[in-house]
Protein backbone atom coordinates (compact mmCIF):
# COMPACT_ATOMS: atom_id res chain seq x y z
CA UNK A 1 304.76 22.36 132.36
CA UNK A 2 306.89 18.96 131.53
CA UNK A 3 304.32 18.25 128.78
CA UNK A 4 304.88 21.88 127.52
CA UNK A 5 308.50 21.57 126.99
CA UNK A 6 308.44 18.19 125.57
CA UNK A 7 306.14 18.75 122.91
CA UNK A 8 308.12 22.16 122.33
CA UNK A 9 311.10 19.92 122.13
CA UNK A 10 309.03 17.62 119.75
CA UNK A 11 307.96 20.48 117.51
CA UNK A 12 311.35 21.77 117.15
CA UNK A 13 313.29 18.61 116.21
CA UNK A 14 310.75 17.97 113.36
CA UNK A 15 311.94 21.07 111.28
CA UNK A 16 315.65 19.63 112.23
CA UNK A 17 318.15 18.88 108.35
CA UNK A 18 317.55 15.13 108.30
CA UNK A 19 313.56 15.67 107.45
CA UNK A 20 315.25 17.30 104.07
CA UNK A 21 315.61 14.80 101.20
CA UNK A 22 318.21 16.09 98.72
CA UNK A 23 317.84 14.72 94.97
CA UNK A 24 320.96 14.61 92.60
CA UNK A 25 320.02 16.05 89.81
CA UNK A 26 323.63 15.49 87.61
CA UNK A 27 326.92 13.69 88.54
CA UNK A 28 330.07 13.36 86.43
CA UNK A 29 332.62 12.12 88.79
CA UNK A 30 334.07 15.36 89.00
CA UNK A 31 330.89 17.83 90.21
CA UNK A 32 327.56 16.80 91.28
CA UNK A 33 324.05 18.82 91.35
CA UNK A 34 321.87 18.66 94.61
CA UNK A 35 318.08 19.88 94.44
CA UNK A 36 316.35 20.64 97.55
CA UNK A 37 313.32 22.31 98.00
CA UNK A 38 312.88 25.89 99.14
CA UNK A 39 310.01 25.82 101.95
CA UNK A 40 312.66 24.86 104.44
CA UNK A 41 315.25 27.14 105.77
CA UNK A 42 318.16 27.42 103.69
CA UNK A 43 321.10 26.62 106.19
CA UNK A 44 319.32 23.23 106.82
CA UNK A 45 318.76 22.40 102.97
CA UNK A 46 322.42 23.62 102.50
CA UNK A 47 323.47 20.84 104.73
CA UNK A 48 321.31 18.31 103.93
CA UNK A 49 322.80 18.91 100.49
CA UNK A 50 326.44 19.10 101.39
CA UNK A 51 325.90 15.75 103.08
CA UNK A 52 323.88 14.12 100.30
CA UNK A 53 327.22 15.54 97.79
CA UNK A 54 329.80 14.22 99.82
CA UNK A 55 328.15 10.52 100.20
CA UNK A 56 328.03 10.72 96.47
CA UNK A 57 331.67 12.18 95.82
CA UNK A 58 333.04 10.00 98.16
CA UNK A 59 331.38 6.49 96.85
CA UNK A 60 332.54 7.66 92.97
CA UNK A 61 336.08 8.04 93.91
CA UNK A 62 336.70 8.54 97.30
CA UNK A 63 336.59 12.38 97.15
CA UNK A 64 335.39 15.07 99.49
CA UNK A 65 332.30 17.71 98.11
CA UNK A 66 332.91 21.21 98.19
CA UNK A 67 330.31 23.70 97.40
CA UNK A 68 330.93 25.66 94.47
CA UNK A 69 327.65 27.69 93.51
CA UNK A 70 323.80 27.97 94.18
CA UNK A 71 321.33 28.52 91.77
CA UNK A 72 317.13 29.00 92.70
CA UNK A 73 314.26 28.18 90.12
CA UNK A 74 311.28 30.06 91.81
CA UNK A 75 308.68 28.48 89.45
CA UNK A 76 309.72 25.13 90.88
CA UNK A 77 310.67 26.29 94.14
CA UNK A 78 313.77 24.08 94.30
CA UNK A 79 317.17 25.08 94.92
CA UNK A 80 320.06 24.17 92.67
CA UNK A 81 323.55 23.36 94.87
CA UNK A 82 326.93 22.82 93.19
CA UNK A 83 329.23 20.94 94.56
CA UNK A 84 333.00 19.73 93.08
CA UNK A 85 334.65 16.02 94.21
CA UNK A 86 337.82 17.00 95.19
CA UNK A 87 340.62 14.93 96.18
């Protein structure tokens, strides 16, 4: 039963946000683009991307990310996250 739940506990941490690896598709100092793909949920590619834009807001100029819009291309099964460096 130990062996069970460990492997359960295995299986579920492998689907955690960090597994997710966000690409920037544009910055411009002031808004940057973050594609991830859509075969995993979308509250843990939403974070992996909000993490991915604030690392990159906050080395440009030491700004925070806030999401502004999301856009989906179903032929290339990526989503499209906008997010704004704000001071």
């Amino acid at each position: 039963m130990k062996t069970l739940f460990f492997i359960s506990a295995l299986a579920a941490a492998g689907g955690c946000a960090h597994h997710i690896r966000p690409a920037v598709t544009e910055y411009n100092g002031d808004s940057v683009t973050i594609a991830t793909p859509q075969h995993h949920p979308r509250h843990w590619a939403l974070k992996a991307a909000a993490q991915e834009a604030d690392r990159i807001c906050r080395e440009g100029h030491g700004k925070q990310a806030e999401h502004a819009s999301a856009r989906k291309d179903s032929a290339a099964r990526t989503n499209y996250d906008l997010f704004l460096c704000l001071n």
